[in-house]
Every structure is written in structure tokens, then in C-alpha cells.
Protein backbone atom coordinates (compact mmCIF):
# COMPACT_ATOMS: atom_id res chain seq x y z
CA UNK A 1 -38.25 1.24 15.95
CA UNK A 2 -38.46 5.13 17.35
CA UNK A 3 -40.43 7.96 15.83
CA UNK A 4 -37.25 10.43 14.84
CA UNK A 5 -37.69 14.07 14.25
CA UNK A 6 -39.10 13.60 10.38
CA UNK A 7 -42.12 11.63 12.16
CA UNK A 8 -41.94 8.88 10.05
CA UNK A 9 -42.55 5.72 12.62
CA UNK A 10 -40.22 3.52 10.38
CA UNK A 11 -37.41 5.49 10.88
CA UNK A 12 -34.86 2.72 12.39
CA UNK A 13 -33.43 3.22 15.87
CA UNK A 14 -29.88 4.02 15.15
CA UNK A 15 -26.96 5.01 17.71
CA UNK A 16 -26.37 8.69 17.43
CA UNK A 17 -23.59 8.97 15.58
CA UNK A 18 -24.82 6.71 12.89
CA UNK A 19 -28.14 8.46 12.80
CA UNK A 20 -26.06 11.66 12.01
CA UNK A 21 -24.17 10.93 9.11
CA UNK A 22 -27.96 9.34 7.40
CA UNK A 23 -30.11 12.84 8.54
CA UNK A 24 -32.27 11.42 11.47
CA UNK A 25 -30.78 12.20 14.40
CA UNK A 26 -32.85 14.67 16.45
CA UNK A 27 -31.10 18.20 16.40
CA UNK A 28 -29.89 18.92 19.70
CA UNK A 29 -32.76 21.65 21.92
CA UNK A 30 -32.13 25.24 20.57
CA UNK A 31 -30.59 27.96 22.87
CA UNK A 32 -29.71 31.83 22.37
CA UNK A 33 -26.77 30.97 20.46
CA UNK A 34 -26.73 28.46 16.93
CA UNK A 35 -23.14 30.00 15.57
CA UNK A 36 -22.14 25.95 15.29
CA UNK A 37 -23.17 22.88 13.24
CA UNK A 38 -22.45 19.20 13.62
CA UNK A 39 -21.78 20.12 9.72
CA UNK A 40 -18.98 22.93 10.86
CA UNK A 41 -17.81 20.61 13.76
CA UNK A 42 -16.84 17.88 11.40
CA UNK A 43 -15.35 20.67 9.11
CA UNK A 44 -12.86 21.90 11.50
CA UNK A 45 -12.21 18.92 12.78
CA UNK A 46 -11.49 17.11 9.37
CA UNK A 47 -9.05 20.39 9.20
CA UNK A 48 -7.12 19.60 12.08
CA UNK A 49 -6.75 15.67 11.40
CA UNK A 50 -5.57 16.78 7.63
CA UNK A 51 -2.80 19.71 8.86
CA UNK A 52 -1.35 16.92 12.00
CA UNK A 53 -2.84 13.79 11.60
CA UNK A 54 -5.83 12.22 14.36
CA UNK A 55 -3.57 12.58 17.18
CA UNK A 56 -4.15 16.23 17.02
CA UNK A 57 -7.70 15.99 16.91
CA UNK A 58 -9.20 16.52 20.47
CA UNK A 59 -12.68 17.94 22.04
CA UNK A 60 -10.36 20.91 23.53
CA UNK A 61 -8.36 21.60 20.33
CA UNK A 62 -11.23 21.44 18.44
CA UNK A 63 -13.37 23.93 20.78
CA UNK A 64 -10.61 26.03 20.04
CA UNK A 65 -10.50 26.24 16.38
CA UNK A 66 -13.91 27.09 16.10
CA UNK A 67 -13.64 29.49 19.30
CA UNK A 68 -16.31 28.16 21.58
CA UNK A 69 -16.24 26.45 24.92
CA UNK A 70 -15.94 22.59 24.65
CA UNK A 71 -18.64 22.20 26.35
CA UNK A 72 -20.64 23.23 23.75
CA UNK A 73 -19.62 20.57 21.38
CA UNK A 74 -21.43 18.17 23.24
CA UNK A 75 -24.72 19.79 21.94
CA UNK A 76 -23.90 18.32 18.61
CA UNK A 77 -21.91 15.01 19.25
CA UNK A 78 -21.62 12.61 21.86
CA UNK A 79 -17.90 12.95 22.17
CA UNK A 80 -14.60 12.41 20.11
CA UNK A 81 -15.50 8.82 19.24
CA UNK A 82 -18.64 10.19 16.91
CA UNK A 83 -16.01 12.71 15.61
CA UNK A 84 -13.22 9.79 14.73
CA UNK A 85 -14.84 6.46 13.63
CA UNK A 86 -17.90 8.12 11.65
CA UNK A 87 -18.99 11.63 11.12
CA UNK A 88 -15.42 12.78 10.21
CA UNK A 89 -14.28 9.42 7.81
CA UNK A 90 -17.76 9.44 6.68
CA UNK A 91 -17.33 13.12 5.19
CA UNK A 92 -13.95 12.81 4.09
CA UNK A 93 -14.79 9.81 2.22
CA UNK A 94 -16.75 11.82 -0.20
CA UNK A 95 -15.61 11.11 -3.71
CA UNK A 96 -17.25 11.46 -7.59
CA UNK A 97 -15.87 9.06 -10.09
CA UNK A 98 -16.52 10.12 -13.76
CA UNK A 99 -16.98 6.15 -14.80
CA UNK A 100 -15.86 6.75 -18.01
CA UNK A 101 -14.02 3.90 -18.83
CA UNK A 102 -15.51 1.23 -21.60
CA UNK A 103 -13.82 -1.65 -20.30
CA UNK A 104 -14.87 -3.07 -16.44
CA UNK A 105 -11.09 -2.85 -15.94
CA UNK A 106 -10.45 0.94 -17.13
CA UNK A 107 -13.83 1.52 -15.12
CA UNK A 108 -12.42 -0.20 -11.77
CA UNK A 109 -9.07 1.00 -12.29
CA UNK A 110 -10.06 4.59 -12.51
CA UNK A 111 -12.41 4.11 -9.49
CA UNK A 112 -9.87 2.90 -7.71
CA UNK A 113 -7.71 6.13 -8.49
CA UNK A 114 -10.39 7.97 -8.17
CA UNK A 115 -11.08 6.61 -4.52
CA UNK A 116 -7.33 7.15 -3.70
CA UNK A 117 -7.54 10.95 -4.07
CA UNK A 118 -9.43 10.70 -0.74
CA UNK A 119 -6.99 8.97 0.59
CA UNK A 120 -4.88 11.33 -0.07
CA UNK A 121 -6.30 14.36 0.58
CA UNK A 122 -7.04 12.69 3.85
CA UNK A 123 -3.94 10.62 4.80
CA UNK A 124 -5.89 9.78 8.32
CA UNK A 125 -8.47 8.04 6.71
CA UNK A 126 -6.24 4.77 6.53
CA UNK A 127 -5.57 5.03 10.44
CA UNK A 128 -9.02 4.33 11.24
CA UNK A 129 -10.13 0.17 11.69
CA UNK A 130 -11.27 -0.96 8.39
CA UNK A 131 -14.23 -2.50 8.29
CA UNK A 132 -15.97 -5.28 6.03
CA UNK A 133 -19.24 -3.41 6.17
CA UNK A 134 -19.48 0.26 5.40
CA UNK A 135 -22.76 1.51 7.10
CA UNK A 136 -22.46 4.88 6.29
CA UNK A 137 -23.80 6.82 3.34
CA UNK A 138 -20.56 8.13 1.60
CA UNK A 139 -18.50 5.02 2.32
CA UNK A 140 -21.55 2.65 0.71
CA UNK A 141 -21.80 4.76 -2.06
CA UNK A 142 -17.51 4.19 -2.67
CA UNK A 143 -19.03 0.82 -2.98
CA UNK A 144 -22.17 1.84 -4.73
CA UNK A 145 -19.76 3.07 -7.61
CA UNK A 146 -17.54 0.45 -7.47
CA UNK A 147 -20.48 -1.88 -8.71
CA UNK A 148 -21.24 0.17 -11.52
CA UNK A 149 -18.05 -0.15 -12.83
CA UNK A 150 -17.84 -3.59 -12.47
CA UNK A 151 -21.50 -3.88 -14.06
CA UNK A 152 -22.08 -6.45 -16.95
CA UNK A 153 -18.90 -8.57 -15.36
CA UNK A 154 -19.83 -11.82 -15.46
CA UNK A 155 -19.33 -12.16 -11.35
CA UNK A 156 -22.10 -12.60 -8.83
CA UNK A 157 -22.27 -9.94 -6.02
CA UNK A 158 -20.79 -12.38 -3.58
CA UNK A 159 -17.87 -11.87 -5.71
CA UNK A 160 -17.44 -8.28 -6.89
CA UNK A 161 -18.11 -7.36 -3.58
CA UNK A 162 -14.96 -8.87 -2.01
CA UNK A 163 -13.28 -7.60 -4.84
CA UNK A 164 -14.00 -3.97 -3.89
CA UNK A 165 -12.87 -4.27 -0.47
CA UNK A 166 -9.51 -5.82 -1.83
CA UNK A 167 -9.03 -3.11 -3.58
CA UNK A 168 -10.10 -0.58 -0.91
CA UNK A 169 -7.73 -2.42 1.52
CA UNK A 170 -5.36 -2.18 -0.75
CA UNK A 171 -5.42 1.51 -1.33
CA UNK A 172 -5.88 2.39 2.66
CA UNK A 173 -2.76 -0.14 3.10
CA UNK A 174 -0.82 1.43 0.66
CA UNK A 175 -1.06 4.82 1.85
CA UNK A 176 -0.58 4.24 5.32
CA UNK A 177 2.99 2.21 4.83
CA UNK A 178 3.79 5.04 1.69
CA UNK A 179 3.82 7.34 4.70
CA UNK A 180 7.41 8.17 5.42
CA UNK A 181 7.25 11.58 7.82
CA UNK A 182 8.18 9.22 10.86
CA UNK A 183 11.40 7.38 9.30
CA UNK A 184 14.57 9.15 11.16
CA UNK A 185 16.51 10.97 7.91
CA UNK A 186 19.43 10.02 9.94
CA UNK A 187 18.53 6.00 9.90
CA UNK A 188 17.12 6.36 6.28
CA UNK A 189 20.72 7.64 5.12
CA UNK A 190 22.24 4.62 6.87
CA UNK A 191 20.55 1.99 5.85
CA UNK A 192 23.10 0.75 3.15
CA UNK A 193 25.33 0.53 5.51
CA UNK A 194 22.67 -1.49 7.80
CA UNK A 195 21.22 -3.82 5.47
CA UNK A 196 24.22 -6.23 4.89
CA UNK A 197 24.77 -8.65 2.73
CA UNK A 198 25.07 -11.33 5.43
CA UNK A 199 22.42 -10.48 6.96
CA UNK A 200 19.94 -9.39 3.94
CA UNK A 201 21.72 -10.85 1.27
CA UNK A 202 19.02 -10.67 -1.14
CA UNK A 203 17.26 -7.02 0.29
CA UNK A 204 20.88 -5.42 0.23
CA UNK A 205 21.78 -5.13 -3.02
CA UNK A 206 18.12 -3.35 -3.70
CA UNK A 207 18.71 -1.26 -1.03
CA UNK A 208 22.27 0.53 -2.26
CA UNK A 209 20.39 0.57 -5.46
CA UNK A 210 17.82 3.04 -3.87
CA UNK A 211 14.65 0.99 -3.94
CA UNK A 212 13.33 2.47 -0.86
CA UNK A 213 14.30 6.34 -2.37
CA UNK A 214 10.79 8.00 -3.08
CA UNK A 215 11.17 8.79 -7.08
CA UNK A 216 10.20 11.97 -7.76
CA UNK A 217 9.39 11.75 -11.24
CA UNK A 218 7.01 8.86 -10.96
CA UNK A 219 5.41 9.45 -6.87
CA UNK A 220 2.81 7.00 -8.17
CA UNK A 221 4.79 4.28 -9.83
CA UNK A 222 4.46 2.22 -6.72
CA UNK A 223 0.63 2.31 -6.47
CA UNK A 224 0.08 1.63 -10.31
CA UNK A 225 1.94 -1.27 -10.33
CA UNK A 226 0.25 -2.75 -7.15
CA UNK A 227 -3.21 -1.71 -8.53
CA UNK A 228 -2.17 -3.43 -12.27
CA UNK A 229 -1.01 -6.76 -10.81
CA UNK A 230 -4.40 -7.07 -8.62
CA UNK A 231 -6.81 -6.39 -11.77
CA UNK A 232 -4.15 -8.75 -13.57
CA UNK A 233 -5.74 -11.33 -10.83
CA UNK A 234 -8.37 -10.54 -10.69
CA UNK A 235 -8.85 -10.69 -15.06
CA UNK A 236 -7.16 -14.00 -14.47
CA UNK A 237 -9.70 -15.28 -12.08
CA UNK A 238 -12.63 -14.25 -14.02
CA UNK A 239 -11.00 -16.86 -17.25
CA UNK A 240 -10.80 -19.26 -14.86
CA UNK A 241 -13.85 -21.74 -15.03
CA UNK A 242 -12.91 -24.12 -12.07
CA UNK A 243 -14.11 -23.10 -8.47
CA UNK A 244 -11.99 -21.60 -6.38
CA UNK A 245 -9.75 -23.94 -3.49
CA UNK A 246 -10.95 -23.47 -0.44
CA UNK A 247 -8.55 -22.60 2.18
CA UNK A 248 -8.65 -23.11 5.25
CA UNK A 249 -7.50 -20.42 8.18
CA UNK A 250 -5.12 -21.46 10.53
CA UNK A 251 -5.64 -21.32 14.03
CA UNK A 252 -3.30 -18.60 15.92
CA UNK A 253 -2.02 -20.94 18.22
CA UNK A 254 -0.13 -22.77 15.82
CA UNK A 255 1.81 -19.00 14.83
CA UNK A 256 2.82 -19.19 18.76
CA UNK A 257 3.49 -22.97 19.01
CA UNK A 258 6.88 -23.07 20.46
CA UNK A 259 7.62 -26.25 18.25
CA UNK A 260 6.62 -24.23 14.48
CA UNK A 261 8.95 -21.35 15.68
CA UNK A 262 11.43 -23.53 16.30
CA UNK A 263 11.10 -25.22 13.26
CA UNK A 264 11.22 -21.98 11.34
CA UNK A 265 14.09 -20.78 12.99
CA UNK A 266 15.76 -23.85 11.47
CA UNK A 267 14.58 -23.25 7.89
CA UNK A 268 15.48 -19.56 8.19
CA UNK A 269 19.21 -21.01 9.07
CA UNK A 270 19.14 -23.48 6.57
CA UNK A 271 18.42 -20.84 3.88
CA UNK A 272 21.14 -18.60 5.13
CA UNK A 273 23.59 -21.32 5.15
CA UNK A 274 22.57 -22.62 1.73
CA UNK A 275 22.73 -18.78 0.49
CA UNK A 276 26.16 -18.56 1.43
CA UNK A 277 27.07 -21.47 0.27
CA UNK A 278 25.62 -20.52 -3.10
CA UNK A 279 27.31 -17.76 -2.86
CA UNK A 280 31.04 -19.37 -2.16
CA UNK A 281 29.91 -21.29 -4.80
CA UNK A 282 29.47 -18.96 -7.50
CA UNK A 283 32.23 -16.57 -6.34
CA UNK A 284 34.63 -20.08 -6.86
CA UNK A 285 32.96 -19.83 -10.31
CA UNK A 286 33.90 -16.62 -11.01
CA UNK A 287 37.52 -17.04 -9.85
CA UNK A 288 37.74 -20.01 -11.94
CA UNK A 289 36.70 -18.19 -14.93
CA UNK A 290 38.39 -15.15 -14.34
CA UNK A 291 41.67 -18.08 -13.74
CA UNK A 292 40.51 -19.57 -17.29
CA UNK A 293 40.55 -16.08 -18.89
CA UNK A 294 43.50 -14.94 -17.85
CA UNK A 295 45.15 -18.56 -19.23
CA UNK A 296 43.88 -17.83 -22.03
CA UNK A 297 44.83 -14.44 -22.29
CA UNK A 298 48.41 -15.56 -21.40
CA UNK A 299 48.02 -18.30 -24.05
CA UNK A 300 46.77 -16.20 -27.07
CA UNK A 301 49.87 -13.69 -26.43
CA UNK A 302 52.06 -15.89 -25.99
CA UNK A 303 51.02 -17.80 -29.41
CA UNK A 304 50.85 -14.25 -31.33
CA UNK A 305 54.68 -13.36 -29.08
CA UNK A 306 55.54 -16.76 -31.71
CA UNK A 307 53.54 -15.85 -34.12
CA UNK A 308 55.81 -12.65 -34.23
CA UNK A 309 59.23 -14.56 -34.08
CA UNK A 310 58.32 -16.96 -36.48
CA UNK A 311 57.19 -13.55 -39.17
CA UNK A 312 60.74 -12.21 -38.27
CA UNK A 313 62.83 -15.17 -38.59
CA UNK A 314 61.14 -16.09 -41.80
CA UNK A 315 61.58 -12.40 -43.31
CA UNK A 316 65.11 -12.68 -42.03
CA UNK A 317 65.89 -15.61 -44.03
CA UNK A 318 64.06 -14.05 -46.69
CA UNK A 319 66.41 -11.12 -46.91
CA UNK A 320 69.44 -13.10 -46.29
CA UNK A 321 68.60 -15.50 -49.36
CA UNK A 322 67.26 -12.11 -51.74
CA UNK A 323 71.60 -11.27 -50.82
């Protein structure tokens, strides 16, 4: 343990960056000039990430923006890496949920929206590595919240909290492959012509229909849904009063083993010839019926072609008998 600037000797010994975003980092020595803040640093910086994503964000850029030497930054923070992976996703991850909800499931779900305006507001936020412990102040209260809602569940913490971080992988997951600024307008428009039936012959038909078209009317259709069928789950595992199956991870080798690819290779053929033979198969059935139909067809007008002969020959005879 260190003595920080507050002079409390249990103050723990934390790397700079960290000790930032909790208040205990000593304030950098005090010159003729205080026109910055690590606060106003952040600010700007957050600015630039949110107008042209982290690429744009740089020590020189950001110098700048705010209209100082880049030297100067380095008063405040160590160097882009505080900026990136914690003072900047620490502050952007700020975020108020009303918890108004009086079911754990309208309480999570609207934390979960709530926690996805963030997101939103700060697209960036999903570049960053994820991590399965949040260690600063804004991103454990995210998780702070999330308990409340889920308060009175029957669900030990060893539970809800793996639940949150689904969810929250979810929604960073989501908006990072929602993101469609990089796909080529001029690829996008071709892709019904790309995705073939022989080669995608169950993706293809979706595709013409327009399934990866951005509806207008309903931008968040596509995150609803995802967010219903994972409380769905997670409703349905909560009913559920057997333990859970363990399952155990795979080592990566066995992904690379020459013989497995092989082997998939071979299913993935195997499917593709049994799809097209399903398909010959049905299109035989349609040709058949549409063979069987038209027999018919031929059948019934041919019977009402006698039908009609037989009405006129009789009302022939008819007349010729009334003489």
C-alpha cells in the first residue's frame, strides 16, 4: 500500500490510469499554466473517437483539439493507452437506468436498453477488449444496476453475474457487427447476384428478399428480438430445477487438426450434395404435379367438351321428336 494525495495510508497502490478514473491519483506538479484537465482531456478525446471512430484518436490530434502542445498531455496521462482502455470507456460508459420495471425481466430488459444507449452514443466502446471484470467505477456500477434489477430472482450471484455479462456481450457484439459504414455500396448492391443458390442455397433466397437491408421503420427490430430470445433463456433456465450439464471446452488444436478439417470438408459436401439432391427431388415433385394437373385439367374439359355433345344431341332429338 502507498500513502496517495488524500493521506489516507489504505489507499491501494493502483497503476495510474486506474487510480484516475477512482480519484487517487496524485495531480500532476502545478506550473504557470492549468487551462487543461485529465477531465477536459478525456472530453475531447471521447469527441474525436465519437465524430471518426478510435483510429482518429491520437496524442497529436488530440493536442490539437484542445490547442496545446502534446507535450503537455503527458502532465495528465501516461500516454494514449490511459486515454483508450480506461479513462475514455470508463467515462463514456456512464449511464442512469430509471429501474422502473415490476417484473426482473421488464427491469433487465430495460437495463439492457438502457445500457445500449451508450453504446450507441459511443459506437467505439464495442472496439475496445471486453473484459470479464470491470474494475472501473462507471463500468461496475453498469453491473451494480444490473443486480438491482435482477434483485429478489431466485439466482445466486455466481449466476446473475454471468448473466449480465451475456447480456453486455451481447449488446457490445451487436453493435459492432450492426455497423455497416465499411460495407462497399457497390458489393452490398450485388450481393443477390453473389449469393447463389448453389452456393448458398439456403442464405440466397433471404438475401433477394432483403434480409440484410437495414429497415428503416423498425432500426431496432434486430436488437429486440436478440435481447427477447436471451431473457426467453434465460426465464427458461430459471424453471429449470436440474443442474446445469457441464461442458467441457475443447482444446484449439483439435479446430486445426488436419484430420477434423478434413472431415468437415466432407460433411460440408455431403450436405451440398444431399441439398441438391433434395432439391432435384422436389423440383421432380413439382413437375409431376404440375404433369398431374394439367391431366386433369385436360380430363375435366374434355369430360364437360362430352358433357356438351351429349346436352346437344339430346336437345336435338328432343326437337326432332316435339316435330
Amino acid at each position: 500500500m502507498t500513502i496517495e494525495p488524500d493521506g489516507h495510508p489504505d489507499t491501494p497502490d493502483l497503476p495510474h490510469a486506474h487510480a484516475l478514473t477512482w480519484g487517487v491519483a496524485a495531480m500532476p506538479h502545478r506550473g504557470p499554466k492549468r487551462e487543461l484537465s485529465t477531465e477536459r482531456i478525456v472530453e475531447a478525446a471521447i469527441e474525436l473517437a465519437d465524430a471518426d471512430g478510435l483510429e482518429a484518436v491520437s496524442m497529436g490530434k488530440l493536442a490539437a483539439r484542445l490547442g496545446v502542445a502534446p507535450m503537455s498531455l503527458y502532465r495528465y496521462v501516461t500516454g494514449k493507452d490511459d486515454l483508450l482502455l480506461l479513462l475514455m470507456f470508463d467515462s463514456a460508459s456512464e449511464v442512469t437506468v430509471p429501474d422502473a420495471g415490476s417484473t426482473w425481466r421488464e427491469r433487465l430488459r430495460e437495463w439492457a436498453m438502457f445500457v445500449r444507449t451508450t453504446y450507441d452514443a459511443h459506437p467505439w466502446l464495442a472496439d475496445l477488449p471486453p473484459s470479464s471484470i470491470p474494475t472501473t467505477p462507471n463500468r461496475l456500477a453498469i453491473v451494480e444496476s444490473g443486480l438491482a434489477a435482477l434483485e429478489g430472482v431466485r439466482m445466486t450471484d455466481n449466476g446473475k453475474l454471468p448473466t449480465l455479462l451475456l447480456l453486455l456481450g451481447y449488446i457490445g457484439l451487436y453493435t459492432k457487427g450492426s455497423g455497416d459504414t465499411a460495407v462497399d455500396d457497390t458489393v452490398r448492391r450485388a450481393l443477390p447476384q453473389l449469393v447463389t443458390d448453389e452456393r448458398f442455397p439456403l442464405l440466397a433466397p433471404a438475401v433477394r428478399a432483403g434480409v440484410f437491408e437495414t429497415s428503416k421503420s423498425e432500426p431496432g427490430r434486430g436488437f429486440t428480438f436478440g435481447l427477447n430470445r436471451l431473457l426467453d433463456g434465460i426465464e427458461r433456465w430459471l424453471e429449470r430445477v436440474e443442474e446445469d450439464d457441464p461442458i467441457a471446452a475443447l482444446p484449439a488444436t483439435i479446430a486445426n487438426d488436419k484430420q477434423v478439417r478434413e472431415a468437415a470438408k466432407i460433411v460440408d459436401k455431403a450436405r451440398a450434395e444431399l441439398r441438391q439432391a433434395e432439391a432435384k427431388a422436389a423440383d421432380a415433385v413439382a413437375k409431376a404435379t404440375e404433369r398431374l394437373r394439367a391431366a386433369e385439367a385436360k380430363a375435366e374439359a374434355q369430360a364437360e367438351r362430352d358433357a356438351a355433345k351429349a346436352a346437344l344431341k339430346a336437345a336435338k332429338q328432343e326437337a326432332k321428336a316435339r316435330k
